[in-house]
N, C-alpha and C. Protein backbone atom coordinates (compact mmCIF):
# COMPACT_ATOMS: atom_id res chain seq x y z
N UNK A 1 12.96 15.41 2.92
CA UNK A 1 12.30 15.87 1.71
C UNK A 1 11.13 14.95 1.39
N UNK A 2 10.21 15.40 0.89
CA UNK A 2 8.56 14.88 0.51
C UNK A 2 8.97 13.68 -0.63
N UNK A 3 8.46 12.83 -0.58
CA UNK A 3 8.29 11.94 -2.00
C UNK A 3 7.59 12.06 -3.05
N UNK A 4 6.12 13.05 -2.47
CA UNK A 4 5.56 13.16 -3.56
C UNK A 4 5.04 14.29 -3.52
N UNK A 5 4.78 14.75 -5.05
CA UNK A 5 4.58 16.47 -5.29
C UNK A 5 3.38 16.52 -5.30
N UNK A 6 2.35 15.78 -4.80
CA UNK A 6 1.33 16.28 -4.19
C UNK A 6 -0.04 14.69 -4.18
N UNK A 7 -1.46 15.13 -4.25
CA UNK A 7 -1.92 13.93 -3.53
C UNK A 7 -2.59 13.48 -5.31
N UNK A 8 -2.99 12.82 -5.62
CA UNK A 8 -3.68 12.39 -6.86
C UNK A 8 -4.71 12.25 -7.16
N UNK A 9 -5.49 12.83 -8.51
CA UNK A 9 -6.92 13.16 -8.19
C UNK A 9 -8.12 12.09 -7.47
N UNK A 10 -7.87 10.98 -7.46
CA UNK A 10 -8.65 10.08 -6.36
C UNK A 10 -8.46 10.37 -5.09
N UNK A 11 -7.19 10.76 -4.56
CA UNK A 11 -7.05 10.93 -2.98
C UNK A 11 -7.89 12.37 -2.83
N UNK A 12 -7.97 13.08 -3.85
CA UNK A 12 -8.13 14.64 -3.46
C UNK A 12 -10.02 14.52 -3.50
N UNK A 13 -10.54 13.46 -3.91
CA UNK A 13 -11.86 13.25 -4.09
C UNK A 13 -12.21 12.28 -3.79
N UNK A 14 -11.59 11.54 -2.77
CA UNK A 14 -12.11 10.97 -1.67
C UNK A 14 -11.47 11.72 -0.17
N UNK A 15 -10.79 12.95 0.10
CA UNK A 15 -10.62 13.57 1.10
C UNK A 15 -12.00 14.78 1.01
N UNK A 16 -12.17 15.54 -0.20
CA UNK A 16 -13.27 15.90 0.08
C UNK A 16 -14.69 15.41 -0.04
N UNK A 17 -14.83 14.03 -0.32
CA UNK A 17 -16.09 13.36 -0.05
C UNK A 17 -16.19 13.16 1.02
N UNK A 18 -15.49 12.84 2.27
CA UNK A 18 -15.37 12.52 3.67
C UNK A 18 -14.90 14.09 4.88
N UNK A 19 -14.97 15.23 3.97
CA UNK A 19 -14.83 16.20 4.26
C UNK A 19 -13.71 16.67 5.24
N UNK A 20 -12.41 16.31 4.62
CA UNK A 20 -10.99 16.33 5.38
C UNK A 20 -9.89 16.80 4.66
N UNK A 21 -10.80 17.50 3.35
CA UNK A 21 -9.56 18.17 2.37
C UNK A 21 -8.93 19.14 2.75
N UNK A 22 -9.59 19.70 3.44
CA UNK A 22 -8.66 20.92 4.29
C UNK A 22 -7.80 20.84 5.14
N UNK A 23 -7.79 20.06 5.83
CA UNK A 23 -6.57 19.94 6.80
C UNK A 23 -5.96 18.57 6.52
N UNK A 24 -6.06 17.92 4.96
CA UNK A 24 -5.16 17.38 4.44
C UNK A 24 -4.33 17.32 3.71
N UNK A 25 -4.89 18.67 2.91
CA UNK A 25 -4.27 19.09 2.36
C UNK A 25 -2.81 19.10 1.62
N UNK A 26 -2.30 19.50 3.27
CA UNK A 26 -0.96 19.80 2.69
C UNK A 26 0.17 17.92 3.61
N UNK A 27 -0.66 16.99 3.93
CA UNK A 27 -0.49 16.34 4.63
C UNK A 27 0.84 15.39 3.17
N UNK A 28 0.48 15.50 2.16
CA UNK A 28 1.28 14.56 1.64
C UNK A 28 2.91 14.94 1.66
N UNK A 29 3.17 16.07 2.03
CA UNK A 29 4.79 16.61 2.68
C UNK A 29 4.90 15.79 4.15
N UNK A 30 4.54 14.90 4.21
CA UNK A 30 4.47 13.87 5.82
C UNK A 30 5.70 12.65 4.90
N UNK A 31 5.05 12.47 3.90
CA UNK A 31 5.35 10.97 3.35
C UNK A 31 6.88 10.78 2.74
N UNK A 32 7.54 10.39 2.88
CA UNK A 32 9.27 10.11 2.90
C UNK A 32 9.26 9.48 2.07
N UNK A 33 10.36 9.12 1.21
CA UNK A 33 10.92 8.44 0.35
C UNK A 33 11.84 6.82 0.59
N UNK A 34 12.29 7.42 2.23
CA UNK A 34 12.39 5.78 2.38
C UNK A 34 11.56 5.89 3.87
N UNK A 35 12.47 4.80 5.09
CA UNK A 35 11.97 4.26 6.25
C UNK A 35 13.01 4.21 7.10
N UNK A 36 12.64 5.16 8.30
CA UNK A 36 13.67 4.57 9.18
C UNK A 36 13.96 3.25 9.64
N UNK A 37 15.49 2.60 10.37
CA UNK A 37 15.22 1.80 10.80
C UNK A 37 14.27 0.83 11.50
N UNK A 38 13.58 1.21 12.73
CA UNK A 38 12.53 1.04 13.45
C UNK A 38 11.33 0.61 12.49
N UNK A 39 11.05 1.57 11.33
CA UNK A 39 9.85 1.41 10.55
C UNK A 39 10.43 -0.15 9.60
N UNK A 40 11.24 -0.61 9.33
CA UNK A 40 11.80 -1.81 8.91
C UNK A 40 11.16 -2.44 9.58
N UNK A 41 12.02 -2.53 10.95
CA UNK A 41 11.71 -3.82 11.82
C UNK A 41 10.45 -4.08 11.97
N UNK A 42 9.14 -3.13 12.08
CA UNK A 42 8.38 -2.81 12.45
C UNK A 42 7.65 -3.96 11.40
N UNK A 43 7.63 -3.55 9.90
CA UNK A 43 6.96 -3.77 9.03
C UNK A 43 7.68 -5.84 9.01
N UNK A 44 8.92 -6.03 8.74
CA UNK A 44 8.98 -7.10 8.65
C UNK A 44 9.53 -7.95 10.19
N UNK A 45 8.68 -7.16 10.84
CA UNK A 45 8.75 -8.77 12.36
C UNK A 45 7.03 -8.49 12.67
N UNK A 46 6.15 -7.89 12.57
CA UNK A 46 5.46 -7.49 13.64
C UNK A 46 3.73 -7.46 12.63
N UNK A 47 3.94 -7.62 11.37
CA UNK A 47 2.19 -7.41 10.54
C UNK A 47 1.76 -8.77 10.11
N UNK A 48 1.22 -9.64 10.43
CA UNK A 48 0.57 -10.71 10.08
C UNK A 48 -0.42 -10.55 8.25
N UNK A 49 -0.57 -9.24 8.08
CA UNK A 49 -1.21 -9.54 6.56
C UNK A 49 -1.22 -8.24 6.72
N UNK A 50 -1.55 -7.48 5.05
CA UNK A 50 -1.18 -5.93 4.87
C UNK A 50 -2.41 -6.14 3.79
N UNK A 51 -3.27 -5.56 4.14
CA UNK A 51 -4.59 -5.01 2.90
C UNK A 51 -3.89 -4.23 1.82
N UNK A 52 -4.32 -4.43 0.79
CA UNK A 52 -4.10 -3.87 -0.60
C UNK A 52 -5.02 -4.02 -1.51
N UNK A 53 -5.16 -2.55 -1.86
CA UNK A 53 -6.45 -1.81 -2.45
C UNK A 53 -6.12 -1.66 -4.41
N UNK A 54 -6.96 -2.45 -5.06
CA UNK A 54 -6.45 -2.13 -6.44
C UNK A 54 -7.98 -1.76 -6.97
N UNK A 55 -7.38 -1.28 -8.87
CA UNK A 55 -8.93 -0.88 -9.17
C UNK A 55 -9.01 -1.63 -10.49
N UNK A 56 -10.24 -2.26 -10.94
CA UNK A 56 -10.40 -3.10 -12.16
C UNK A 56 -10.16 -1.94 -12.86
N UNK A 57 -10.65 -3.14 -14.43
CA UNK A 57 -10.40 -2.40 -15.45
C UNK A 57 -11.69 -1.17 -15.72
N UNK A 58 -12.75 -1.73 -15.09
CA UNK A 58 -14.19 -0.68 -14.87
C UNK A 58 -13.70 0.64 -13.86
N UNK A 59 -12.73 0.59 -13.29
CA UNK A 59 -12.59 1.58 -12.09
C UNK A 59 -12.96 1.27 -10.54
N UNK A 60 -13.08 0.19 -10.68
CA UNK A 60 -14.13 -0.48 -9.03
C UNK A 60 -12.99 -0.77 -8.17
N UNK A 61 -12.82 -0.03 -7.22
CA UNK A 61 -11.65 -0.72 -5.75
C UNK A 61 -12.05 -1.98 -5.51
N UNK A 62 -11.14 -2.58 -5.29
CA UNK A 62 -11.05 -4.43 -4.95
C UNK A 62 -9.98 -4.36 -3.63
N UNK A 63 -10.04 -4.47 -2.38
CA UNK A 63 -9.78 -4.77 -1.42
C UNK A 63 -8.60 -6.71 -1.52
N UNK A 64 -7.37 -6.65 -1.37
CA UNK A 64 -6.96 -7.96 -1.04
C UNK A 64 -6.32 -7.88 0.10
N UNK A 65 -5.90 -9.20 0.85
CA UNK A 65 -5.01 -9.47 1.88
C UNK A 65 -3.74 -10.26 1.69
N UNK A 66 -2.63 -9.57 1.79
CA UNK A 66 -1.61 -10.11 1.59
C UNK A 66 -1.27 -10.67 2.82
N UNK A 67 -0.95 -11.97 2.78
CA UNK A 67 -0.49 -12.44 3.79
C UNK A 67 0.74 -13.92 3.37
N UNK A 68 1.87 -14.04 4.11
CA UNK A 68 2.25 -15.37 4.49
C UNK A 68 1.81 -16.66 4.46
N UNK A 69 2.15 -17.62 3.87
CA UNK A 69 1.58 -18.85 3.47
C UNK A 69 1.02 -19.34 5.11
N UNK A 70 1.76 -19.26 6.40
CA UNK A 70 2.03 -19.69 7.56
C UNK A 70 0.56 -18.44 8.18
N UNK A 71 0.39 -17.18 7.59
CA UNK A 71 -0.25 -16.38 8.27
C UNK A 71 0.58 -15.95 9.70
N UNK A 72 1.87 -15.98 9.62
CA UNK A 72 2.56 -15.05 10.78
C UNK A 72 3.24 -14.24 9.99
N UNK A 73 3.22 -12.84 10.83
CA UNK A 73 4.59 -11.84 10.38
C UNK A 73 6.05 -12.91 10.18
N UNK A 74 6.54 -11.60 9.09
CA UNK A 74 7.77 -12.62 8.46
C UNK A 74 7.59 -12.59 7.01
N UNK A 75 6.87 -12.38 6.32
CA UNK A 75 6.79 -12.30 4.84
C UNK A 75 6.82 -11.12 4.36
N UNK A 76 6.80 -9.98 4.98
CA UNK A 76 7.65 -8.77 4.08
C UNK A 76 9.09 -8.84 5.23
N UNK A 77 10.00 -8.33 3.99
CA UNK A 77 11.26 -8.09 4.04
C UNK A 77 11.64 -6.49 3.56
N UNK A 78 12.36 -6.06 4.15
CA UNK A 78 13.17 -5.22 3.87
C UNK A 78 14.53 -4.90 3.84
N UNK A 79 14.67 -5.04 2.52
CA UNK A 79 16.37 -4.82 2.12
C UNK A 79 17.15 -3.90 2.12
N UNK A 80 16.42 -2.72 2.00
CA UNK A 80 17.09 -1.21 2.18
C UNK A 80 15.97 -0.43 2.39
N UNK A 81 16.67 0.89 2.81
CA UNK A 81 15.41 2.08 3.46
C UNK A 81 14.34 2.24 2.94
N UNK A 82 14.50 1.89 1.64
CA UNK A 82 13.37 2.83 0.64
C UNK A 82 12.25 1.45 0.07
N UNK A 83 12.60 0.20 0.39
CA UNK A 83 11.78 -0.71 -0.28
C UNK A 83 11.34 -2.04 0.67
N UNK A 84 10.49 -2.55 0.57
CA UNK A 84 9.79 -3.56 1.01
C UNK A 84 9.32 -4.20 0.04
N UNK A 85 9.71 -6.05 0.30
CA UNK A 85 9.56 -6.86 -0.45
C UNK A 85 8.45 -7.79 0.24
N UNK A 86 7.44 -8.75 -0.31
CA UNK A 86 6.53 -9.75 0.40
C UNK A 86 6.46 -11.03 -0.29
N UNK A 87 6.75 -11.99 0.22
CA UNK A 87 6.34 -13.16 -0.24
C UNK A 87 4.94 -13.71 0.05
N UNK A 88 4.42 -13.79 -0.81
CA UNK A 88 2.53 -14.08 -0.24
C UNK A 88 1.97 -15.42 -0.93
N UNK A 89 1.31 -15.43 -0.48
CA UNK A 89 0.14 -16.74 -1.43
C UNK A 89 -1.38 -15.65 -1.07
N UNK A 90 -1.26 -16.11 -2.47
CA UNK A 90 -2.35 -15.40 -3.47
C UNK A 90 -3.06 -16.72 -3.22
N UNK A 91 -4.45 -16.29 -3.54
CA UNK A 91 -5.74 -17.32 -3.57
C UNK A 91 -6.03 -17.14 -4.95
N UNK A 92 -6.70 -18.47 -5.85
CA UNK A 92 -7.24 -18.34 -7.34
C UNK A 92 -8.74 -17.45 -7.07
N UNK A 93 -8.81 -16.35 -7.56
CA UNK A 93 -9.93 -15.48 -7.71
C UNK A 93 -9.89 -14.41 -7.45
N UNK A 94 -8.44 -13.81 -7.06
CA UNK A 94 -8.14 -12.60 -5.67
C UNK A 94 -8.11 -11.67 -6.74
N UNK A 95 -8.72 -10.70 -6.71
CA UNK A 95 -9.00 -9.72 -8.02
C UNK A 95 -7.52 -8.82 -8.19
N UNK A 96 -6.27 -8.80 -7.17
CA UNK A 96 -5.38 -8.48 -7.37
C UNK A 96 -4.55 -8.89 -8.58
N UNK A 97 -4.64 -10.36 -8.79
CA UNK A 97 -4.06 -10.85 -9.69
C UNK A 97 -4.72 -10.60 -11.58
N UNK A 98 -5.57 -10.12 -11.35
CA UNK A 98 -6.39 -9.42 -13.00
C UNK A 98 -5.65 -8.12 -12.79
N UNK A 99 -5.99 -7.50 -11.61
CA UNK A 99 -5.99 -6.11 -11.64
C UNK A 99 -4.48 -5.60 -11.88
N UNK A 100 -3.53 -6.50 -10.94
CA UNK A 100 -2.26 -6.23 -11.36
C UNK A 100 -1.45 -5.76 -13.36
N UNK A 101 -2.35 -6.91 -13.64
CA UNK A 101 -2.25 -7.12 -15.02
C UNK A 101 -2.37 -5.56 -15.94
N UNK A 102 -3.17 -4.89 -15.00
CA UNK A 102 -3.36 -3.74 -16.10
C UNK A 102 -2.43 -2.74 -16.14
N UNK A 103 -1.32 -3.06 -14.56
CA UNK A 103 -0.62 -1.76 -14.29
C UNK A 103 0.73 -2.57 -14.49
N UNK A 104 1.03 -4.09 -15.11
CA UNK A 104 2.29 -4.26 -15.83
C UNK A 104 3.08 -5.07 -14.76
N UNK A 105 2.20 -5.25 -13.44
CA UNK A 105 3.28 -6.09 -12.42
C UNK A 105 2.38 -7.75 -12.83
């Protein structure tokens, strides 16, 4: 079963700015609610840093890199199917840490 009931008006207007709304349409019935095994292991032995995309309080995407103090895979964990955890070091300036602020984490 799908996780989500459909794509959100940013995804739906940046698929047709890049002209791929059509045969993406219906792509968000792909996306699961948890992870198979394999996709575990995958995520916590094997990604050295995971990009993460937030938006100020103006609306502007801010690009960060989550990564491991060490910079090797090993800092996300996964405890059960449906969730992934990361231990990271944040840098002072990383616009994640404002931006977080607005959405309560």
């Amino acid at each position: 079963m799908t996780a989500l009931l459909g794509w959100h008006p940013g995804e739906r207007a940046i698929q047709s700015k890049i002209a791929v709304a059509g045969p993406m349409s219906q792509a968000y019935t792909w996306i699961e609610a948890g992870m198979p095994h394999e996709h575990q292991v995958f995520h916590s032995t094997r990604l050295p840093f995971v990009p993460v995309t937030t938006v100020d309080k103006l609306g502007r995407p801010w690009c960060s890199i989550f990564a491991g103090s060490d910079g090797k895979p090993g800092f996300i964990k996964s405890p059960m199917h449906d969730k992934l955890t990361m231990t990271i070091k944040s840098w002072e300036g990383d616009p994640f840490l404002e931006n977080a602020k607005l959405f309560g984490i």
